[in-house]
Protein backbone atom coordinates (compact mmCIF):
# COMPACT_ATOMS: atom_id res chain seq x y z
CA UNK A 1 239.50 59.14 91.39
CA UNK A 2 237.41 60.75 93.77
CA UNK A 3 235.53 64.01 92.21
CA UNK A 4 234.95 67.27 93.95
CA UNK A 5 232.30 66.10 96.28
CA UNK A 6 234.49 63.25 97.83
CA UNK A 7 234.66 62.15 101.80
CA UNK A 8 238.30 61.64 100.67
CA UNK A 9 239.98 65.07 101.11
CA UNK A 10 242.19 67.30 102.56
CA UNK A 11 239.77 68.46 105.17
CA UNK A 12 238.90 65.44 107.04
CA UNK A 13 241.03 65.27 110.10
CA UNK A 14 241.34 66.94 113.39
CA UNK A 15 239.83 70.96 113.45
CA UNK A 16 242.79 71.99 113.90
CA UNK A 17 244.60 70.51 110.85
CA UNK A 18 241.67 70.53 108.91
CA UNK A 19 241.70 74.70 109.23
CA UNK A 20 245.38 74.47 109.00
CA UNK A 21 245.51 72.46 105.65
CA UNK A 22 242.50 74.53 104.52
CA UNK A 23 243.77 77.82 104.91
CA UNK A 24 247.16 76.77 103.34
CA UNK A 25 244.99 76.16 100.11
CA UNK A 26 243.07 78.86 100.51
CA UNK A 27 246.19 81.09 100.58
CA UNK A 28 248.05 79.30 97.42
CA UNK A 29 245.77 78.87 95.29
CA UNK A 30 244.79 82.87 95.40
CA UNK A 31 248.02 83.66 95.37
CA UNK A 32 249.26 81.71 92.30
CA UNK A 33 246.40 82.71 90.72
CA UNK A 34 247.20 86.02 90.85
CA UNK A 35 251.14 85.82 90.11
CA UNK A 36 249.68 83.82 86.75
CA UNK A 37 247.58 87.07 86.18
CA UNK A 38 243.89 84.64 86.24
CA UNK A 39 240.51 85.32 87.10
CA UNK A 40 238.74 83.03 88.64
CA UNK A 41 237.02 82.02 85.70
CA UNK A 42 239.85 81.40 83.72
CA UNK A 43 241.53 79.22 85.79
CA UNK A 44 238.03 77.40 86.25
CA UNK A 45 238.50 77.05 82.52
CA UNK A 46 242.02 75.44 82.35
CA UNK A 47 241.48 73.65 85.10
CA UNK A 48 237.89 71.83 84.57
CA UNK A 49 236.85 73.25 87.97
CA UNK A 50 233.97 75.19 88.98
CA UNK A 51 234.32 78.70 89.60
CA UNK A 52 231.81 78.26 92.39
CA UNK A 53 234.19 75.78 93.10
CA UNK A 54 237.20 77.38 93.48
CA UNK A 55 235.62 80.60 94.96
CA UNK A 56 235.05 78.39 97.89
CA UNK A 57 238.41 77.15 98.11
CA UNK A 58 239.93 80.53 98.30
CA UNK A 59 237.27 81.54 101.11
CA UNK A 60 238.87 78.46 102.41
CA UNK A 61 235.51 76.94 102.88
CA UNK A 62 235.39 73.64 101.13
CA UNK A 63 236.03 70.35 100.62
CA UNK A 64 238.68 69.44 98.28
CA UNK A 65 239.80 66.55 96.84
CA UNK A 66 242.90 65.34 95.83
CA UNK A 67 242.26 65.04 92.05
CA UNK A 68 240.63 68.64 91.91
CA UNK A 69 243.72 69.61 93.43
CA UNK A 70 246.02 67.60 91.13
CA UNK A 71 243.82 69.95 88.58
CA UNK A 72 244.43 73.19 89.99
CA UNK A 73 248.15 72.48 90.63
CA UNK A 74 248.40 71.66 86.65
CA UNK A 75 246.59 74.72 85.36
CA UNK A 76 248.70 76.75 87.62
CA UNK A 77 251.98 74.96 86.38
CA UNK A 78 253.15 74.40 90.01
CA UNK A 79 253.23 70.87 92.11
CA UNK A 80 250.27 69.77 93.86
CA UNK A 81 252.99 69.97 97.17
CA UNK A 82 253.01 74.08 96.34
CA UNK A 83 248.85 73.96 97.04
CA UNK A 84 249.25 72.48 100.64
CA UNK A 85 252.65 73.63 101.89
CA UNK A 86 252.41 76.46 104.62
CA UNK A 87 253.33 79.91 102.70
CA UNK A 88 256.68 81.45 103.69
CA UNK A 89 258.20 77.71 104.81
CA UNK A 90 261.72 78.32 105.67
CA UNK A 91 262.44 74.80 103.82
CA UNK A 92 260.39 74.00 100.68
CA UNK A 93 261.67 70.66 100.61
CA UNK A 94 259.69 70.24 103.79
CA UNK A 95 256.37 69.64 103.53
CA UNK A 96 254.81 67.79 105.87
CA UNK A 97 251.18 68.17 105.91
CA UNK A 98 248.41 65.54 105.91
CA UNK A 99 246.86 65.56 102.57
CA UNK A 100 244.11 63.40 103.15
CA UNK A 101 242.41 61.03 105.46
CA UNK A 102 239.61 58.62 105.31
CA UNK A 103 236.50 57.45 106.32
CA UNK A 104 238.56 55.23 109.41
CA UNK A 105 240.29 56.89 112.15
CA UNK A 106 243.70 56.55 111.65
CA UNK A 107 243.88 56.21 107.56
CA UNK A 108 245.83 58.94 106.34
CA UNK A 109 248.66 60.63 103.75
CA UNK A 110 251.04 62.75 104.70
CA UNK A 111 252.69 64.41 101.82
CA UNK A 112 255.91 64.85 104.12
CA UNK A 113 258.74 66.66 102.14
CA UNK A 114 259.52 67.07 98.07
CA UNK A 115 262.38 67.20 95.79
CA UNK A 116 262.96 67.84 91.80
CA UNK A 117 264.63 64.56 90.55
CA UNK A 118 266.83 64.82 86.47
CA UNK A 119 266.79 61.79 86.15
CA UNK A 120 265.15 59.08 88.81
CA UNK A 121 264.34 58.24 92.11
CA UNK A 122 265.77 55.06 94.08
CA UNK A 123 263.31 53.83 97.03
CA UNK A 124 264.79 51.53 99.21
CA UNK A 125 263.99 49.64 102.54
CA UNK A 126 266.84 49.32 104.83
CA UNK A 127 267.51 47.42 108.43
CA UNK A 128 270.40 48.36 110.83
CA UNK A 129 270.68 45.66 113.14
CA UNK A 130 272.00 46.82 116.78
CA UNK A 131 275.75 47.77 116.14
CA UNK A 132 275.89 47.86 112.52
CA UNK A 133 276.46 50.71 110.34
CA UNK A 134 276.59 51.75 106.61
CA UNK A 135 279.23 54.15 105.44
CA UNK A 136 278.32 55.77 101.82
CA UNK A 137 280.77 58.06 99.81
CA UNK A 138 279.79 61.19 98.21
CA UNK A 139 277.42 61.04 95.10
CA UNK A 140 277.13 63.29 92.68
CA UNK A 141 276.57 66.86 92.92
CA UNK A 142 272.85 67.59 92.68
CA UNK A 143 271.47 64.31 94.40
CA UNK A 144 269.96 63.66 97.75
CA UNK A 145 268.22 61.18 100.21
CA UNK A 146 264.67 61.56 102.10
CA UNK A 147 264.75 58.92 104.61
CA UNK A 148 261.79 58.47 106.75
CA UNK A 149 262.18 55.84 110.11
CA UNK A 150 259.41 53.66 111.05
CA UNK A 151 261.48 51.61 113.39
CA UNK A 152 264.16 52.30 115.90
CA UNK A 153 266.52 54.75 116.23
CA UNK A 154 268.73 55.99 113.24
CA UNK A 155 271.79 58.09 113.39
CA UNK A 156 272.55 59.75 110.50
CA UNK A 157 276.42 60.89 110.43
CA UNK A 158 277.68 63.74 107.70
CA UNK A 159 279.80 66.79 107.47
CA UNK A 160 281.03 66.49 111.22
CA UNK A 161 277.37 66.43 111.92
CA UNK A 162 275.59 63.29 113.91
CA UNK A 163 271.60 63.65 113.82
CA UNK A 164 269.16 61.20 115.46
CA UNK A 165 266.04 60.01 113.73
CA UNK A 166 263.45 58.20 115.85
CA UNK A 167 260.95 55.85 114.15
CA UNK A 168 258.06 58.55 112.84
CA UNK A 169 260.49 61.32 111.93
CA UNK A 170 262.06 62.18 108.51
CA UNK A 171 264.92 63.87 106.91
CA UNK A 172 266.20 65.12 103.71
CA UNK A 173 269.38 66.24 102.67
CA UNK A 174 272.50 66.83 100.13
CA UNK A 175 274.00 63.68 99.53
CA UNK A 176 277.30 64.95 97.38
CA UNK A 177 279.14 64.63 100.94
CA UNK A 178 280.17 61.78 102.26
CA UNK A 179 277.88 60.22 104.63
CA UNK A 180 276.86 57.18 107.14
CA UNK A 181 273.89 55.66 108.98
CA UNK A 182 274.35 54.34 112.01
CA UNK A 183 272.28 51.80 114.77
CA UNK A 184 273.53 52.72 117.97
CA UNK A 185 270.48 51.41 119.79
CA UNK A 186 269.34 47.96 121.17
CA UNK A 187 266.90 47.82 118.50
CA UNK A 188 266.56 47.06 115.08
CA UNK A 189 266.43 50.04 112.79
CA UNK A 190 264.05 50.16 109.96
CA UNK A 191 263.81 52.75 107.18
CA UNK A 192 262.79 54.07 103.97
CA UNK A 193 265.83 55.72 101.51
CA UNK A 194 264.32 57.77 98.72
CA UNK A 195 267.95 58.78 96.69
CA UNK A 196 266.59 61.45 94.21
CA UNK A 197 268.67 61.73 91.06
């Protein structure tokens, strides 16, 4: 695990993400410090981290890795996701934000949306060849699919609703409707189906 000192973190990327991602922190962690009625010091004692530590984080000053993160998110009894996400997202499901990125241009995580699961989560690989298409029925009240496209062109088909997907993009969404995906294109479709349960 990389400690608090680590080239792997959340602020190694382009200045612009970098102080995006940075001040997100920043902004959380005060805040949910706060609502949990903490000092500074007290979370540094749940938590294992520094104060000096976290004082820079809130200035929105320093490097942070993943695992102190992880460590914050735990003493604060919220999801690592709620550290990183923009405050006031219209969606909380959405996340979206790069969450780390290495040494290599062009290594990188991208934490891109969340969801709370009862029971289990399916992932699955699927390919639409040109033409094909996949009809689902409803499932069960309280499930629902992330699907993320890395190839092609995906049309996703639902409550008298048809959305494209092109390969980079995600989506998540209620799944207690029935639904269909679709290849409409000349290409082969490739994608990733989380179904959270």
């Amino acid at each position: 695990m990389p400690n608090e000192n680590s080239q792997s973190d959340v602020s190694q990327r382009g200045a612009s993400q970098r102080a995006s991602v940075l001040q997100h922190v920043s902004q959380n962690v005060r805040r949910l410090r706060l609502l949990a009625h903490l000092s500074q010091s007290a979370l540094s004692d749940l938590s294992g981290v520094s104060r000096r530590m976290l004082v820079a984080i809130e200035a929105g000053e320093k490097n942070v890795s993943l695992s102190t993160l992880d460590r914050v998110a735990e003493a604060l009894d919220v999801a690592f996701s709620d550290l990183i996400q923009a405050p006031g997202s219209v969606d909380p499901s959405r996340i979206n934000e790069l969450a780390w990125a290495g040494t290599t241009a062009g290594s990188k995580a991208v934490l891109l949306a969340k969801a709370v699961a009862c029971k289990e989560v399916e992932l699955w690989e699927w390919t639409l060849e040109p033409g094909d298409e996949y009809h689902s029925q409803a499932d069960a009240e309280g499930w629902s699919e992330q699907l993320y496209v890395f190839a092609g062109c995906l049309t996703l088909v639902f409550d008298d609703k048809s959305l494209q997907f092109n390969a980079g993009e995600f989506y998540m969404y209620a799944s207690n409707t029935p639904h269909s995906y679709h290849n409409k294109g000349d290409e082969v479709v490739r994608f990733i189906r989380n179904v959270v349960i």
